[in-house]
Protein backbone atom coordinates (compact mmCIF):
# COMPACT_ATOMS: atom_id res chain seq x y z
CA UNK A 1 33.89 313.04 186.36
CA UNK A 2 32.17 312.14 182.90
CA UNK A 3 33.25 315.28 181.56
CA UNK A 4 37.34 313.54 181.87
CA UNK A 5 36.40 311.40 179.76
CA UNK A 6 36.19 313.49 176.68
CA UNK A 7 39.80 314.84 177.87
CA UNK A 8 38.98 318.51 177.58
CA UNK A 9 41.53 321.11 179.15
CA UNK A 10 39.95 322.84 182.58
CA UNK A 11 39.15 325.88 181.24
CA UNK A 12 36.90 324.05 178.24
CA UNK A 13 35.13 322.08 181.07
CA UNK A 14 34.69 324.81 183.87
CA UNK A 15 33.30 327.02 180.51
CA UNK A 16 30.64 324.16 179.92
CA UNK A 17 29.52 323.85 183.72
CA UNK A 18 29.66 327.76 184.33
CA UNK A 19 32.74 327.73 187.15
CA UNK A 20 35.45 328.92 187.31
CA UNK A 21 38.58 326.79 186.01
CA UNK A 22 40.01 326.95 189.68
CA UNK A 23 36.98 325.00 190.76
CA UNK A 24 37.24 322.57 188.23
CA UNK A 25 41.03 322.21 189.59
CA UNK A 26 39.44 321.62 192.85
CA UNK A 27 36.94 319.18 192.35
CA UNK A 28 39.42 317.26 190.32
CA UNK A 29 41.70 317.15 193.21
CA UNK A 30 38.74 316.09 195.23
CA UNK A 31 38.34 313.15 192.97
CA UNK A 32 41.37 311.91 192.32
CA UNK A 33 42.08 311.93 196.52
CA UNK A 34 38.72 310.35 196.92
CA UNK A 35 39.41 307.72 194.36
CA UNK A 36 43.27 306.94 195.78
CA UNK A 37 44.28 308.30 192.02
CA UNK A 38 47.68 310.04 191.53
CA UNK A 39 47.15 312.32 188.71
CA UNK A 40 44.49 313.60 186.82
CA UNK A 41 45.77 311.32 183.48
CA UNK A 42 44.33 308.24 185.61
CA UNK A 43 41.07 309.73 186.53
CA UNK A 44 40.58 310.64 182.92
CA UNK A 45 41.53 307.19 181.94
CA UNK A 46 39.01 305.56 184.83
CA UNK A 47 36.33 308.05 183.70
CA UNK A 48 36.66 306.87 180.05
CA UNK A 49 36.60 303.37 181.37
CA UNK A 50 33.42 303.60 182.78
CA UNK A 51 31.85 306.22 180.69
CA UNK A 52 28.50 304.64 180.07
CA UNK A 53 28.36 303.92 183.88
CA UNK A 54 28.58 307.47 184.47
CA UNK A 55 26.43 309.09 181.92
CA UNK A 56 23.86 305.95 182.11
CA UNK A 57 21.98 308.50 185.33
């Protein structure tokens, strides 16, 4: 989720974590269901929000 933040197209962030960009798809869907979030925009907004939360591990 810390990798919305920087608000990087799929295929940029499933390049950086070695998957494949459907998987990225995926586990954004994951997340945003999870969360109650409507679109991916919002998750990358929530993610930017709390960006020093998330990268503070």
């Amino acid at each position: 989720m810390a990798l919305l933040a920087s608000g990087q197209p799929n295929r940029a962030l499933a390049r950086q974590l070695g998957i494949s960009e459907r998987t990225v798809r995926a586990h954004i869907t994951s997340l945003t269901r999870k969360l109650g979030i409507p679109t991916r925009i919002e998750a990358a907004l929530l993610a930017f929000q709390y960006q020093d939360t998330l990268t503070a591990h």
